[in-house]
PDB file of N, CA and C in Angstrom:
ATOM      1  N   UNK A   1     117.135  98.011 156.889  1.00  0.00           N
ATOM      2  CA  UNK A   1     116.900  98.795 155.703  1.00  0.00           C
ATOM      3  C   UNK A   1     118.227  98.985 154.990  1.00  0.00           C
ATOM      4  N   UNK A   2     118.464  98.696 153.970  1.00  0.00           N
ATOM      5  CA  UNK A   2     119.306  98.886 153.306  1.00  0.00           C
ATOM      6  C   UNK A   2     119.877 100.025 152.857  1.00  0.00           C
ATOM      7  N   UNK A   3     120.760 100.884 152.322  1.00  0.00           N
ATOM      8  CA  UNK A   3     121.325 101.583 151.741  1.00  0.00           C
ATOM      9  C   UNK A   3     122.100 102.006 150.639  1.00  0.00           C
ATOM     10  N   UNK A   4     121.667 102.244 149.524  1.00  0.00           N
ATOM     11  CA  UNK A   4     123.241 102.228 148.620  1.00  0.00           C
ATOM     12  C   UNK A   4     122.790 103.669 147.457  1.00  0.00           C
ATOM     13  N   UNK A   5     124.043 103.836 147.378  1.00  0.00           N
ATOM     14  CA  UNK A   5     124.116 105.121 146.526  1.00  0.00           C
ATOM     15  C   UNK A   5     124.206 104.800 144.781  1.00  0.00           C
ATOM     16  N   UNK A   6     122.849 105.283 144.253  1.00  0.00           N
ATOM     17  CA  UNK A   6     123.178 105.429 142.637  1.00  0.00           C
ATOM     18  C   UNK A   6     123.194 106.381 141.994  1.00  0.00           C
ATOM     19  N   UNK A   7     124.444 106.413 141.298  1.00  0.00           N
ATOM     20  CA  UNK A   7     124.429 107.878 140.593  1.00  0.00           C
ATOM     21  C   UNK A   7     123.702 107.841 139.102  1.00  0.00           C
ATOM     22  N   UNK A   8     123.089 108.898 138.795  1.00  0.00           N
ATOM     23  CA  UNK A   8     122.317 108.501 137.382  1.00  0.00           C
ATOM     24  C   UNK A   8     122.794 109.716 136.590  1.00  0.00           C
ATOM     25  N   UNK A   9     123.616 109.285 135.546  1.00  0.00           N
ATOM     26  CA  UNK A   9     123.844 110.002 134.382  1.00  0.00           C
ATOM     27  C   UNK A   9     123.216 109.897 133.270  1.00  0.00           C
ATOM     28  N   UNK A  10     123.198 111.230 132.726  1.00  0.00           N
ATOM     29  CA  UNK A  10     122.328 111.551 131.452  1.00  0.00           C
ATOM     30  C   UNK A  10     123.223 110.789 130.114  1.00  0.00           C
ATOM     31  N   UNK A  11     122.992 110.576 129.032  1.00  0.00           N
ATOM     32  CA  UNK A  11     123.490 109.926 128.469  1.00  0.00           C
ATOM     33  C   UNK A  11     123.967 111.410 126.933  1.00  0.00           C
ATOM     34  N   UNK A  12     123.020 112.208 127.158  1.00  0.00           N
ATOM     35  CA  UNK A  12     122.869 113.547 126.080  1.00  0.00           C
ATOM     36  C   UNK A  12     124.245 114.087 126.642  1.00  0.00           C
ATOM     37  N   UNK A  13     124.642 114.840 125.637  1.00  0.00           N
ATOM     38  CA  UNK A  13     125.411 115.714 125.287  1.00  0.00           C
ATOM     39  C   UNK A  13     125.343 117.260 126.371  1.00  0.00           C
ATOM     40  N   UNK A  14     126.208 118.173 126.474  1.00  0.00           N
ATOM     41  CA  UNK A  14     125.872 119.133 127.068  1.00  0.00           C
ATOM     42  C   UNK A  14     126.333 120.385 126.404  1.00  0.00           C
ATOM     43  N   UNK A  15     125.519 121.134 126.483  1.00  0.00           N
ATOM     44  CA  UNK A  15     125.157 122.071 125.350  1.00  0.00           C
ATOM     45  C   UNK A  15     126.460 123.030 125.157  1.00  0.00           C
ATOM     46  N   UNK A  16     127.106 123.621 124.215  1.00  0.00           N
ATOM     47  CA  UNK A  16     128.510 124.339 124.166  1.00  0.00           C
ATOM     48  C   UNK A  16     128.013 125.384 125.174  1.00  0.00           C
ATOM     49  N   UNK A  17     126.602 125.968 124.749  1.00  0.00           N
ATOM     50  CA  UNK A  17     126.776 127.047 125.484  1.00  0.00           C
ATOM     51  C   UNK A  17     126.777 127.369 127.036  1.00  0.00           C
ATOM     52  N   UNK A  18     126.352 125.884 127.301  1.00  0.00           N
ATOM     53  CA  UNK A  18     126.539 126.318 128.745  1.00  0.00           C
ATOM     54  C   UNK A  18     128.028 125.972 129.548  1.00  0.00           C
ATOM     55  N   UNK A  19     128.489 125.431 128.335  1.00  0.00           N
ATOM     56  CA  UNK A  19     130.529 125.416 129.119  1.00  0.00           C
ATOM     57  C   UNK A  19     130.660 125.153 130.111  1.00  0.00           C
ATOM     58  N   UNK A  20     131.598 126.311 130.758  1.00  0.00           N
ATOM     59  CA  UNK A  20     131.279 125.707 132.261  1.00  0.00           C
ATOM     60  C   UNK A  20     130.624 126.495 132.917  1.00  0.00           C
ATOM     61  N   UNK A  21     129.439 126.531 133.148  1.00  0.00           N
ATOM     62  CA  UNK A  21     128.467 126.648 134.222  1.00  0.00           C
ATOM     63  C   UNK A  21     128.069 125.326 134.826  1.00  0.00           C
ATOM     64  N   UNK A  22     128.416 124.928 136.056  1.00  0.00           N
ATOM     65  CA  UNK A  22     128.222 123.599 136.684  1.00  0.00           C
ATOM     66  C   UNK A  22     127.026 123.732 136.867  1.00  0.00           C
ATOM     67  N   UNK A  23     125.845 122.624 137.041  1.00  0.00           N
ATOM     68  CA  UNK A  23     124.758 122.308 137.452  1.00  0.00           C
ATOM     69  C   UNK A  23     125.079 121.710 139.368  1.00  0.00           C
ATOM     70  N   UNK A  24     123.928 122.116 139.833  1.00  0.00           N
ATOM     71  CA  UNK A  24     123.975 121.378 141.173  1.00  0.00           C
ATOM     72  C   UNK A  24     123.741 119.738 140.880  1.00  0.00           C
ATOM     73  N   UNK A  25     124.242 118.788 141.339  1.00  0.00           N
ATOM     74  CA  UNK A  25     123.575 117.257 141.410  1.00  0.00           C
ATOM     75  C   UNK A  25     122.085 117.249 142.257  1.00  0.00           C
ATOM     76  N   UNK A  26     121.094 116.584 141.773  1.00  0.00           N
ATOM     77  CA  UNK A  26     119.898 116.153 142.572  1.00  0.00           C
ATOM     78  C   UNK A  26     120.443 114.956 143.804  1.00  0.00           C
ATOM     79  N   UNK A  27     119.982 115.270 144.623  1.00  0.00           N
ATOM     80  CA  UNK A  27     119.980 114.350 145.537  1.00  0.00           C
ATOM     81  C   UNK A  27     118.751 114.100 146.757  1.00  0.00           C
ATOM     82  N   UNK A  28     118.461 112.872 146.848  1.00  0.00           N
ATOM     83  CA  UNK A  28     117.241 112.569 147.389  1.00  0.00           C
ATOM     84  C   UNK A  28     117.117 111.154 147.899  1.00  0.00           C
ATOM     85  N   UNK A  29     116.185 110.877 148.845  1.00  0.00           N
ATOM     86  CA  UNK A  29     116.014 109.504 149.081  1.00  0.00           C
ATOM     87  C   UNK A  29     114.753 109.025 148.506  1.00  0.00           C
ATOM     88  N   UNK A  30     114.680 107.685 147.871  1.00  0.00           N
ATOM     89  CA  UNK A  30     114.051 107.281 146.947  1.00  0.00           C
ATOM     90  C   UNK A  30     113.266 105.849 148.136  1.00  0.00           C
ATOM     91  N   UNK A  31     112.070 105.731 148.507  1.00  0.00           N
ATOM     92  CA  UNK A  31     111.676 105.066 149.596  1.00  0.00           C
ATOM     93  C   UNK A  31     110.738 103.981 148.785  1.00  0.00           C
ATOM     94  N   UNK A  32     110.765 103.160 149.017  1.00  0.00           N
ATOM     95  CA  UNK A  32     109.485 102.133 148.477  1.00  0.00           C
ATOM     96  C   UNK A  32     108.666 101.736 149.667  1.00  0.00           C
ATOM     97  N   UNK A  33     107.276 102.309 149.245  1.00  0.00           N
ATOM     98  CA  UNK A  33     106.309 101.923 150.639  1.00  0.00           C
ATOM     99  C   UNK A  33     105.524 101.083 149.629  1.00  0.00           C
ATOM    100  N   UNK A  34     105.215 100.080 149.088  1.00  0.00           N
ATOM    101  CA  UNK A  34     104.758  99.522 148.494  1.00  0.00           C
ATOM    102  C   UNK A  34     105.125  98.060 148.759  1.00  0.00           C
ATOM    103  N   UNK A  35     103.882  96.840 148.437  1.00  0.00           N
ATOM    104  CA  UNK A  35     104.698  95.562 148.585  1.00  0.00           C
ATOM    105  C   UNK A  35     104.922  94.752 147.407  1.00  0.00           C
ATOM    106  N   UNK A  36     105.634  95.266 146.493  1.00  0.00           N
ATOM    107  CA  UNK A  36     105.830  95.237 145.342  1.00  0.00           C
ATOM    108  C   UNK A  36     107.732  95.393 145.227  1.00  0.00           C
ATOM    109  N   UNK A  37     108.258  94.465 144.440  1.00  0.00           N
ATOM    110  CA  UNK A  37     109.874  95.170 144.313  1.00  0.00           C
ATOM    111  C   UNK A  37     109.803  95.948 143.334  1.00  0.00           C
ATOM    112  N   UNK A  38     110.553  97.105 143.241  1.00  0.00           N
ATOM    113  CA  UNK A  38     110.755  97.815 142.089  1.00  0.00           C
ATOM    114  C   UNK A  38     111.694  97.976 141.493  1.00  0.00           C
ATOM    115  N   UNK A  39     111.969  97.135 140.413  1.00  0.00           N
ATOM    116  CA  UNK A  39     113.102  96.786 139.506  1.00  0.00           C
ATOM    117  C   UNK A  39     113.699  97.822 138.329  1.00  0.00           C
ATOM    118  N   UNK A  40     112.769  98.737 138.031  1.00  0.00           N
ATOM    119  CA  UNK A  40     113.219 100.321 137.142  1.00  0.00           C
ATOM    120  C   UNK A  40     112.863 101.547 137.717  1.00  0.00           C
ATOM    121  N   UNK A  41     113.763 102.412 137.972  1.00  0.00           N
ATOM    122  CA  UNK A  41     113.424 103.731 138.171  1.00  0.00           C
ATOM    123  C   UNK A  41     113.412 104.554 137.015  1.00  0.00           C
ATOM    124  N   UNK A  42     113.207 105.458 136.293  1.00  0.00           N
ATOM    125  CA  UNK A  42     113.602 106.368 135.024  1.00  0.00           C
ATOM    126  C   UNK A  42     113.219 107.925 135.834  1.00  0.00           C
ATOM    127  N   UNK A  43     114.058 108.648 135.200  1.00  0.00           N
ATOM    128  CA  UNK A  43     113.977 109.932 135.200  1.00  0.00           C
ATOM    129  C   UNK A  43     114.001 110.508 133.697  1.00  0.00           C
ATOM    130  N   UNK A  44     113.413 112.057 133.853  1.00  0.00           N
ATOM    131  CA  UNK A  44     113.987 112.804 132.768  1.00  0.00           C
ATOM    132  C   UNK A  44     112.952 114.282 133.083  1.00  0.00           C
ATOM    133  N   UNK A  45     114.277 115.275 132.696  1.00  0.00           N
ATOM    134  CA  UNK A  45     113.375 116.502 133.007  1.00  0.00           C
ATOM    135  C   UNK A  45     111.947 116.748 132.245  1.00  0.00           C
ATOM    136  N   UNK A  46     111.153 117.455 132.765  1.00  0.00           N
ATOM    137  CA  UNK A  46     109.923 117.647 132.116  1.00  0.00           C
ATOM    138  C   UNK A  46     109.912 118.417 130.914  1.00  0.00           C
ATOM    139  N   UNK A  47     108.893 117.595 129.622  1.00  0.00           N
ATOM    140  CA  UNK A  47     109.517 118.660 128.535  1.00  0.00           C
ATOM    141  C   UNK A  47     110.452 117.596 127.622  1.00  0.00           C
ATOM    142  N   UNK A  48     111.345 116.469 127.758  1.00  0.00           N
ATOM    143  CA  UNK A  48     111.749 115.901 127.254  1.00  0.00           C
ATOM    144  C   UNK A  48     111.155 114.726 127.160  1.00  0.00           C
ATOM    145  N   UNK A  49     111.479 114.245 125.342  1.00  0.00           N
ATOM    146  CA  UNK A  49     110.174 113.252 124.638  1.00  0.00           C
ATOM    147  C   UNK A  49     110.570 112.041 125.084  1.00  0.00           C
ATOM    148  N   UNK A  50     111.810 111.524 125.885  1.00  0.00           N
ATOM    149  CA  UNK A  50     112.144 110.134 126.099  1.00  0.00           C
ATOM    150  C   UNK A  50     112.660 109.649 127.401  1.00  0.00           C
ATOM    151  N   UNK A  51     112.185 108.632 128.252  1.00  0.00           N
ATOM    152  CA  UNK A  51     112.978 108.615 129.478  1.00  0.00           C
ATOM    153  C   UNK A  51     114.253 108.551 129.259  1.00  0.00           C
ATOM    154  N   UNK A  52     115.691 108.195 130.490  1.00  0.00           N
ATOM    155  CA  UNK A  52     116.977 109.073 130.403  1.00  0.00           C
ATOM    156  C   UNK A  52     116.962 106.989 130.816  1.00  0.00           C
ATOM    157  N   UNK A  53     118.184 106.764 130.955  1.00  0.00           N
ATOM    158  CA  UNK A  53     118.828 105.562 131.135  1.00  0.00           C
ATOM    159  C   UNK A  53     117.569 104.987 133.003  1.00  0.00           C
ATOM    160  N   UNK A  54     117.461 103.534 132.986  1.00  0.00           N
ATOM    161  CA  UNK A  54     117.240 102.901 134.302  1.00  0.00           C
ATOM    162  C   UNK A  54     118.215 103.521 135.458  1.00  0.00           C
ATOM    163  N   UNK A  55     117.934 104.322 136.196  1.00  0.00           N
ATOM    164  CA  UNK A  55     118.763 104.526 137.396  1.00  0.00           C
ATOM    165  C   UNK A  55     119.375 103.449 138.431  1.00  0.00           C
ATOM    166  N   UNK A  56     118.441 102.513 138.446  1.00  0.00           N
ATOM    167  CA  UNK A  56     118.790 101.150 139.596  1.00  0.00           C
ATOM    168  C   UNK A  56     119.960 100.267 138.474  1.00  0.00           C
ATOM    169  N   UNK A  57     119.964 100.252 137.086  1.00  0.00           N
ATOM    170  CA  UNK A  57     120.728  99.352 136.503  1.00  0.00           C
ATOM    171  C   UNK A  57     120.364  97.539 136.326  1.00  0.00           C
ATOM    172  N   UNK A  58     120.510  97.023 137.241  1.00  0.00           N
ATOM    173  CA  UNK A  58     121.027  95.735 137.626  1.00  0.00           C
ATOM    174  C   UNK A  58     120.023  95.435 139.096  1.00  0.00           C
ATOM    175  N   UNK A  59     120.038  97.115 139.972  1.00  0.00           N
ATOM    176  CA  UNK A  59     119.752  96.779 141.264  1.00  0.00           C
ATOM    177  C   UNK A  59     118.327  96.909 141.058  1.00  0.00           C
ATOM    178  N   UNK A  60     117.760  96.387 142.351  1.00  0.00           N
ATOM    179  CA  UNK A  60     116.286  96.564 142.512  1.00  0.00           C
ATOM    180  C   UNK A  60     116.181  97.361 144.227  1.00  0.00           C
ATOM    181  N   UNK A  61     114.693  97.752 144.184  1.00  0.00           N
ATOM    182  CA  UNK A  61     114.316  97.953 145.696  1.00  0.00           C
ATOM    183  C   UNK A  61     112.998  97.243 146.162  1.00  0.00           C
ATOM    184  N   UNK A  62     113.520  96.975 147.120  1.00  0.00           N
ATOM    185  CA  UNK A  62     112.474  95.932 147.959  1.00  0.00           C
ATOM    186  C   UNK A  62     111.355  96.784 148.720  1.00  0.00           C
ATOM    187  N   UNK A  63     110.452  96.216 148.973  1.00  0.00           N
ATOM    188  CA  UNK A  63     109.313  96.878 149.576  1.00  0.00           C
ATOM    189  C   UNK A  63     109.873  97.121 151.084  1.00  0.00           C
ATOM    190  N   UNK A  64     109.576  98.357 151.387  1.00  0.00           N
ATOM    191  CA  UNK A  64     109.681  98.992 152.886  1.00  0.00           C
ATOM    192  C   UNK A  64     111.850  99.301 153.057  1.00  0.00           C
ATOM    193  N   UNK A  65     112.280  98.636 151.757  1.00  0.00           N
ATOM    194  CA  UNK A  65     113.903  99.756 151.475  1.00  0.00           C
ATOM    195  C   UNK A  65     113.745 101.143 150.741  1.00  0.00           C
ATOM    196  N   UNK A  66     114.603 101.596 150.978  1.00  0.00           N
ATOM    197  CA  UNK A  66     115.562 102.980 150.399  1.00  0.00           C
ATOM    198  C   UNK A  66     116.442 103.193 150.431  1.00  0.00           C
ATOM    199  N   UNK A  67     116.654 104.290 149.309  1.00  0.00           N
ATOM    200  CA  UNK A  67     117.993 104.753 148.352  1.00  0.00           C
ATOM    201  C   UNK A  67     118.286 105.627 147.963  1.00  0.00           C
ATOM    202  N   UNK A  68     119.568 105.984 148.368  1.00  0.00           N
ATOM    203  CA  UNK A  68     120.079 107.733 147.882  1.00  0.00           C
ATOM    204  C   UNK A  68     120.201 107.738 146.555  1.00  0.00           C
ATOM    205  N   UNK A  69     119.478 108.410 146.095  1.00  0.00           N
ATOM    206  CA  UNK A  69     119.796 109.002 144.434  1.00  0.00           C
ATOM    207  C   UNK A  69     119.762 109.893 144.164  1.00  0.00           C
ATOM    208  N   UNK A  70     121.604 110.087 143.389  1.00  0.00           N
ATOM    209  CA  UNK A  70     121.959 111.484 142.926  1.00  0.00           C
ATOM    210  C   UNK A  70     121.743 111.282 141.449  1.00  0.00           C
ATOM    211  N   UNK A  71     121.397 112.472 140.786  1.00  0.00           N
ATOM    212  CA  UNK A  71     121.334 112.252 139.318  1.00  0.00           C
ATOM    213  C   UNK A  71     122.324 113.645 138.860  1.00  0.00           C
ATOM    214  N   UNK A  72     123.222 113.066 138.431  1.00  0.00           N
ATOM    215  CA  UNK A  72     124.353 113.875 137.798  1.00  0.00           C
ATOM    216  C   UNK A  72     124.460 113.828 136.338  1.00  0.00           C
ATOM    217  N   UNK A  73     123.132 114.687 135.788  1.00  0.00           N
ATOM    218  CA  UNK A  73     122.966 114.750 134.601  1.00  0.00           C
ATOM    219  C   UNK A  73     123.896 116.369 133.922  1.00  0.00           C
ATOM    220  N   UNK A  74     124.487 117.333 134.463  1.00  0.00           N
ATOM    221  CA  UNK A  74     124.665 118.491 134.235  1.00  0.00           C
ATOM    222  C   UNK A  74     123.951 119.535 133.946  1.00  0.00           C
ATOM    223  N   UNK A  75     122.330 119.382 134.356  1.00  0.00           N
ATOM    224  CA  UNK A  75     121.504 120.168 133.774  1.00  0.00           C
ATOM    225  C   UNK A  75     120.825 120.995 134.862  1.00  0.00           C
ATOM    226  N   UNK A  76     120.378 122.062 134.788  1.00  0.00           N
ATOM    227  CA  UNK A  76     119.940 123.058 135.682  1.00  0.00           C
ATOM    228  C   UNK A  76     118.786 122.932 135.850  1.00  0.00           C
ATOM    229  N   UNK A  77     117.899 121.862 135.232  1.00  0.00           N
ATOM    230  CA  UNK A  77     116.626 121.536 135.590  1.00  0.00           C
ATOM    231  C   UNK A  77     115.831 121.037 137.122  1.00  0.00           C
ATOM    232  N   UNK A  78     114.777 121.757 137.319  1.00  0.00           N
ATOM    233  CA  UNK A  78     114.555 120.990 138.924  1.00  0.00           C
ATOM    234  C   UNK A  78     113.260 119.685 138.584  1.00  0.00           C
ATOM    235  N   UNK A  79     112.487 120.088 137.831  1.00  0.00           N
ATOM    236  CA  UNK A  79     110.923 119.642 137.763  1.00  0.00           C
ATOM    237  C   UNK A  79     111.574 118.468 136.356  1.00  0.00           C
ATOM    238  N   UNK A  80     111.161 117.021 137.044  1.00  0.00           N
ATOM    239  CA  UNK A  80     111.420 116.098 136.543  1.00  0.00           C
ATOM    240  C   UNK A  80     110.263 114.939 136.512  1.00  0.00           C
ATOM    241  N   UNK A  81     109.797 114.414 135.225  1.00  0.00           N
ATOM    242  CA  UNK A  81     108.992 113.588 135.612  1.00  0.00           C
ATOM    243  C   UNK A  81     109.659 111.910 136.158  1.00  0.00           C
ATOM    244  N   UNK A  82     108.845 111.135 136.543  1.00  0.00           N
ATOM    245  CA  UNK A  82     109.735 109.707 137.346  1.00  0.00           C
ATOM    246  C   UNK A  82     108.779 108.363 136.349  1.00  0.00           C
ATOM    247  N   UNK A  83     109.429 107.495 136.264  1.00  0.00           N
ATOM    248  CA  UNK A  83     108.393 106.476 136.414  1.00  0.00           C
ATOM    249  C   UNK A  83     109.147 104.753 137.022  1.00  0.00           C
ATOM    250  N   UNK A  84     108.277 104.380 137.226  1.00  0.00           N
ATOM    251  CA  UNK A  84     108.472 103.326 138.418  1.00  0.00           C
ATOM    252  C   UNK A  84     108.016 102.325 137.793  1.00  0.00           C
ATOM    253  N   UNK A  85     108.922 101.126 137.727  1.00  0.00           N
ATOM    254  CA  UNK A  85     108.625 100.113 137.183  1.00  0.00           C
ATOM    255  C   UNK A  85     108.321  98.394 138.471  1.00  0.00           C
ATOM    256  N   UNK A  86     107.545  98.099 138.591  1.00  0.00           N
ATOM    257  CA  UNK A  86     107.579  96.909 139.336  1.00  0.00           C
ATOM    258  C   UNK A  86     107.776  95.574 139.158  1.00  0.00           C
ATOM    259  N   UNK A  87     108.127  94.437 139.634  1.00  0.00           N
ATOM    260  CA  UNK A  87     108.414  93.173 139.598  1.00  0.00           C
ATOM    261  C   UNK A  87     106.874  92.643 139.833  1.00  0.00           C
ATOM    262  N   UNK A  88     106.707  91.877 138.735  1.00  0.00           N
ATOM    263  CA  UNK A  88     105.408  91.195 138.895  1.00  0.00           C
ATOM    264  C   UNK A  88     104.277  92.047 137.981  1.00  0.00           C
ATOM    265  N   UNK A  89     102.986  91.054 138.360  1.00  0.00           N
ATOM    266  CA  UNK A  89     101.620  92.111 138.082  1.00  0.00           C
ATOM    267  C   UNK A  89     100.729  92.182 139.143  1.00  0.00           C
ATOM    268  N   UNK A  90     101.925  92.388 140.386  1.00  0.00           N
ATOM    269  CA  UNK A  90     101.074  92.786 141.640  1.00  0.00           C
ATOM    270  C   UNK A  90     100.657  94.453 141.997  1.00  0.00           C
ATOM    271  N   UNK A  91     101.498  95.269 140.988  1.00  0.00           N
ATOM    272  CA  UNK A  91     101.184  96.624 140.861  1.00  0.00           C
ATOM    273  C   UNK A  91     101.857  96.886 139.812  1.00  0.00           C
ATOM    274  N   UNK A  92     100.565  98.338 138.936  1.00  0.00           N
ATOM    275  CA  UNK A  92     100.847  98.522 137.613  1.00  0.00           C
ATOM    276  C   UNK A  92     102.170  99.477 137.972  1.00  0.00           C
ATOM    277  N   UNK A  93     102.747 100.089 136.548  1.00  0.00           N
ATOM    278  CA  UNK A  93     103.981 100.736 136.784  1.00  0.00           C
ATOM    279  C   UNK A  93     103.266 102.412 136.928  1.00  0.00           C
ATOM    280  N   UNK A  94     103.967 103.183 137.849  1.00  0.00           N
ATOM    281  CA  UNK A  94     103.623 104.271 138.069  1.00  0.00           C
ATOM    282  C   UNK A  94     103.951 105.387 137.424  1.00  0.00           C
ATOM    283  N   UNK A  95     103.708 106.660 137.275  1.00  0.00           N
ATOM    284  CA  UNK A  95     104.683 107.823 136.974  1.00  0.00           C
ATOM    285  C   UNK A  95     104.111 109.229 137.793  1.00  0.00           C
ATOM    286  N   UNK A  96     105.176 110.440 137.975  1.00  0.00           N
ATOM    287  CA  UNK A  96     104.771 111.435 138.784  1.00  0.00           C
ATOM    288  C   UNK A  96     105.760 112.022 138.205  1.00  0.00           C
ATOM    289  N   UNK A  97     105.302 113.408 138.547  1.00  0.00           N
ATOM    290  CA  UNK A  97     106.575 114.757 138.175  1.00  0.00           C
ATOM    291  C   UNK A  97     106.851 115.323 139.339  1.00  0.00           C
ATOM    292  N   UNK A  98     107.960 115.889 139.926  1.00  0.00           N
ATOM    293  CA  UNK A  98     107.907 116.249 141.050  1.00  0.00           C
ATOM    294  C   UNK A  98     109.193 117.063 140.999  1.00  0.00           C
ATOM    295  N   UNK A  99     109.582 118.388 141.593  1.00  0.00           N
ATOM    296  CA  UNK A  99     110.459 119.089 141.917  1.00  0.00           C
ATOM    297  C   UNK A  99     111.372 118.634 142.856  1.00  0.00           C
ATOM    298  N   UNK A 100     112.530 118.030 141.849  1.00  0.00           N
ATOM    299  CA  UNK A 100     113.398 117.464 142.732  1.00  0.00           C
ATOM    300  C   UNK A 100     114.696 118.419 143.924  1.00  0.00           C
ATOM    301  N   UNK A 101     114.673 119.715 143.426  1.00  0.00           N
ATOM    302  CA  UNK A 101     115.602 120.870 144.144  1.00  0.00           C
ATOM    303  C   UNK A 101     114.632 120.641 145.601  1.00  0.00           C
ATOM    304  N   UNK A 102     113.445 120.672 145.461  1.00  0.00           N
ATOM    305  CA  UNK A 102     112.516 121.175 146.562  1.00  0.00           C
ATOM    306  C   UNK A 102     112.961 120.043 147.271  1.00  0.00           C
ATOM    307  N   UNK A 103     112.741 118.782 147.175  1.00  0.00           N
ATOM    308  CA  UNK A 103     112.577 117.587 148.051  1.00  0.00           C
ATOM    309  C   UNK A 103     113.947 116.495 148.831  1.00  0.00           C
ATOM    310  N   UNK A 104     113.643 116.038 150.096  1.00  0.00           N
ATOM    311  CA  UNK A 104     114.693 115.709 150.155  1.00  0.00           C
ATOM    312  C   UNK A 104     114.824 113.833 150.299  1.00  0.00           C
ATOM    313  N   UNK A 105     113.685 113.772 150.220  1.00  0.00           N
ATOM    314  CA  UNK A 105     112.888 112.124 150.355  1.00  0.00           C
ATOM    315  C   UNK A 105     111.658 112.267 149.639  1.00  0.00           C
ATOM    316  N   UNK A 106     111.598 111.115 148.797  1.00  0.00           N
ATOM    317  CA  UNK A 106     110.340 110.134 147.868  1.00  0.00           C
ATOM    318  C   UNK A 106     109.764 109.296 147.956  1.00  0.00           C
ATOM    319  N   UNK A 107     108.599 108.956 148.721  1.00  0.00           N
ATOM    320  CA  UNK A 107     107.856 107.971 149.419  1.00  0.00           C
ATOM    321  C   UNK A 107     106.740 107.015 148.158  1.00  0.00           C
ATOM    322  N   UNK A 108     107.193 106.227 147.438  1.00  0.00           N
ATOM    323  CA  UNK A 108     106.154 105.652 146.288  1.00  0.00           C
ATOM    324  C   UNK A 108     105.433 104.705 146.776  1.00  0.00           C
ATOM    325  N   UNK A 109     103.992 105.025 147.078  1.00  0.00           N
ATOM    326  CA  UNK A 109     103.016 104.335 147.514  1.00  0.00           C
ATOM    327  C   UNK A 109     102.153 103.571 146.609  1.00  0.00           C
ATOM    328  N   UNK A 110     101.367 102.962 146.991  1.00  0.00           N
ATOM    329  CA  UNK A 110     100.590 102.220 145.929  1.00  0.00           C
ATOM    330  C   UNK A 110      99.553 103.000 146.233  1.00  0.00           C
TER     331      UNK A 110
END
């Protein structure tokens, strides 16, 4: 099983008023139980009209790997929606919202 760390930054601006008040980073393991590769991850807090940049980039995840992902956006948000993009048209692309403070592993099943 593989391993590798992606950090996902927000690409927005951060608001004057919150200066410096640091945000915690999300961090989580991101699991593919599916037999499908999954070539896009997206995030973005719930509430916002556009997904945030591909988290994987370049990388992909293979069916039955996982991956630490921190998202170091600066924002105090926990409840984020996801969506999941796959290689092929062996499975459609997914999406879920899920409280990322709460969780410490993400199991995407078909």
């Amino acid at each position: 099983m593989k391993n590798w760390t992606i950090a996902a930054s927000a690409a927005a601006l951060t608001l004057a008023v919150m200066g410096s008040a640091k945000a915690d980073d999300l961090v989580f393991t991101l699991k593919n139980g599916t037999n499908s590769v999954l070539n896009a991850f997206y995030t973005s807090p719930v509430g916002e009209d556009n997904w945030e940049e591909d988290v994987f980039g370049q990388n992909a995840l293979a069916p039955g790997g996982s991956v630490t992902i921190t998202i170091k956006d600066g924002r105090r948000a926990c409840k984020y929606d996801m969506r999941f993009e796959f290689q092929g048209d062996d499975l459609d692309d997914l999406e879920d919202t899920q409280d990322l403070c709460q969780m410490s592993d993400y199991t995407i099943t078909e």
